[in-house]
Each structure stands twice: as C-alpha cells, then as structure tokens.
Protein backbone atom coordinates (compact mmCIF):
# COMPACT_ATOMS: atom_id res chain seq x y z
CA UNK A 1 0.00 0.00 0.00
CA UNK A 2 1.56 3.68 -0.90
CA UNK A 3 1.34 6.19 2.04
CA UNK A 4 1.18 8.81 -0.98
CA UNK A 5 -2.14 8.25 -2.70
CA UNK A 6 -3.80 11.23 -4.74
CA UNK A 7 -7.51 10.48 -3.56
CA UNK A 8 -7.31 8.73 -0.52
CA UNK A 9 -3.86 8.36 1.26
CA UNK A 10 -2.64 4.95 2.07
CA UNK A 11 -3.00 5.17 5.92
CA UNK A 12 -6.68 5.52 5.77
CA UNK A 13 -6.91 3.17 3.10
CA UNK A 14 -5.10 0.50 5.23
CA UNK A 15 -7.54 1.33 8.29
CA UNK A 16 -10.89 1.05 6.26
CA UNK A 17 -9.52 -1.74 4.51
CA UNK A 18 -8.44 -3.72 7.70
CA UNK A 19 -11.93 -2.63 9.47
CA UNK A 20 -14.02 -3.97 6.50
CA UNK A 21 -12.33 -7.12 6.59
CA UNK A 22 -12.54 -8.17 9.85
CA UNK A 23 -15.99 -7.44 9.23
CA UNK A 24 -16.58 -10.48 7.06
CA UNK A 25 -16.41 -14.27 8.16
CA UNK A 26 -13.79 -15.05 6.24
CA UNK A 27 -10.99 -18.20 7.09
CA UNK A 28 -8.20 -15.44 6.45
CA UNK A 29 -6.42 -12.26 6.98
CA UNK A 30 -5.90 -9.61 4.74
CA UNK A 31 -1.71 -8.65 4.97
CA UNK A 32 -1.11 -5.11 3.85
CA UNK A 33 2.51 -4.27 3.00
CA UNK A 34 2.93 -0.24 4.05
CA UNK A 35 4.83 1.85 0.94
CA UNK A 36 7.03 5.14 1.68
CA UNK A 37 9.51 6.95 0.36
CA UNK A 38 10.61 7.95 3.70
CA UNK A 39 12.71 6.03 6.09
CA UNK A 40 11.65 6.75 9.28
CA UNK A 41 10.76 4.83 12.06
CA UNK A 42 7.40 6.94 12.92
CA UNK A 43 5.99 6.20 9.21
CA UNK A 44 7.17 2.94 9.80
CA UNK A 45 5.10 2.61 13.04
CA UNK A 46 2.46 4.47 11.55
CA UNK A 47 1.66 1.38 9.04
CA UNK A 48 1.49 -0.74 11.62
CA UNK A 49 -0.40 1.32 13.93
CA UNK A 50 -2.86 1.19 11.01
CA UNK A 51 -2.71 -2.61 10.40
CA UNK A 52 -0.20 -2.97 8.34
CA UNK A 53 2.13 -6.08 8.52
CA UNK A 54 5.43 -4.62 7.85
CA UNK A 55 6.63 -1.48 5.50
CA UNK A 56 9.15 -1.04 3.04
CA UNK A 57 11.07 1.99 1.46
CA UNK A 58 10.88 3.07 -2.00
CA UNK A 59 12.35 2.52 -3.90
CA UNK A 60 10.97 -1.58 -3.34
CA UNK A 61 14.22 -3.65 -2.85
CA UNK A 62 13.52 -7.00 -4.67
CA UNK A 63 14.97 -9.06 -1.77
CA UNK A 64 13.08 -7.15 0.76
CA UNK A 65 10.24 -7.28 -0.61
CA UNK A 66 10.25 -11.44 -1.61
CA UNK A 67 11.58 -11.69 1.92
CA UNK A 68 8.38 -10.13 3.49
CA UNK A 69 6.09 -12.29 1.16
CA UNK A 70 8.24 -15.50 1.97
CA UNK A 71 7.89 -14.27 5.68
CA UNK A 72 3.85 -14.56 5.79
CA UNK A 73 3.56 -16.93 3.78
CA UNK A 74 1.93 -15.08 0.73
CA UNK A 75 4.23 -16.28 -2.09
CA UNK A 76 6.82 -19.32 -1.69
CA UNK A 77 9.72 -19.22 -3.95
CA UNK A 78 11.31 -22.05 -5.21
CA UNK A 79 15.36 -22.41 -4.70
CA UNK A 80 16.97 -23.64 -7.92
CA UNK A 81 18.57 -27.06 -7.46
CA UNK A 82 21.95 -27.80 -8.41
C-alpha cells in the first residue's frame, strides 16, 4: 500500500480496509505491505499502527520485498537445485 495516494492516502486506506475485513467471516487475513519513500521509524510505526504487517522503502528492494512475502507466507519461492 503507498502512504502517498492522490484520492485517498494509504494510511486511511489500510484502516478502512483492515476494518471492513474483519468485518466479514472469512478463514483469512488480509496482509497489507505499508509503501514510503521515507525512512523513518514513525511512518514505519504508523503502518502498523494502522494494520499494516510490515513497510518497506521506496524505492521496493527485490529481496526485501520477496523476503516479506516469503515471511507470511503469501508467495513461496522455489530455490533452484543444483
């Protein structure tokens, strides 16, 4: 999700998006990755604070960003075998 958003920023997007799904009887979780271009521990928190599983710094670091997904489970990437 990108904190910088031209209609709606991604903050509040995260919140209503978070609220509406634990709304519904579903069997799981929506995971929201928070989006910034700045690197500060406050915007950082402030993902969270709105439900956001982790945040990353733009510009999106491959590794970083496959390592997250890995993390909870949302992709699973396959190691080459030698």
């Amino acid at each position: 999700m990108d904190g910088n958003m031209p209609i709606k920023d991604g903050l509040t997007t995260t919140r209503e998006l978070i609220d509406w799904n634990a709304g519904l009887n579903r069997p799981w979780t929506l995971k929201i990755v928070g989006c910034t271009a700045y690197e500060s521990p406050e915007k950082a928190q402030e993902f969270i604070d709105a439900g956001a599983i982790e945040h990353l710094t733009k510009p999106l670091n491959k590794s970083a960003l496959i390592e997250v997904l890995e993390k909870y489970k949302i992709i699973e990437v396959s190691k080459p075998s030698r």
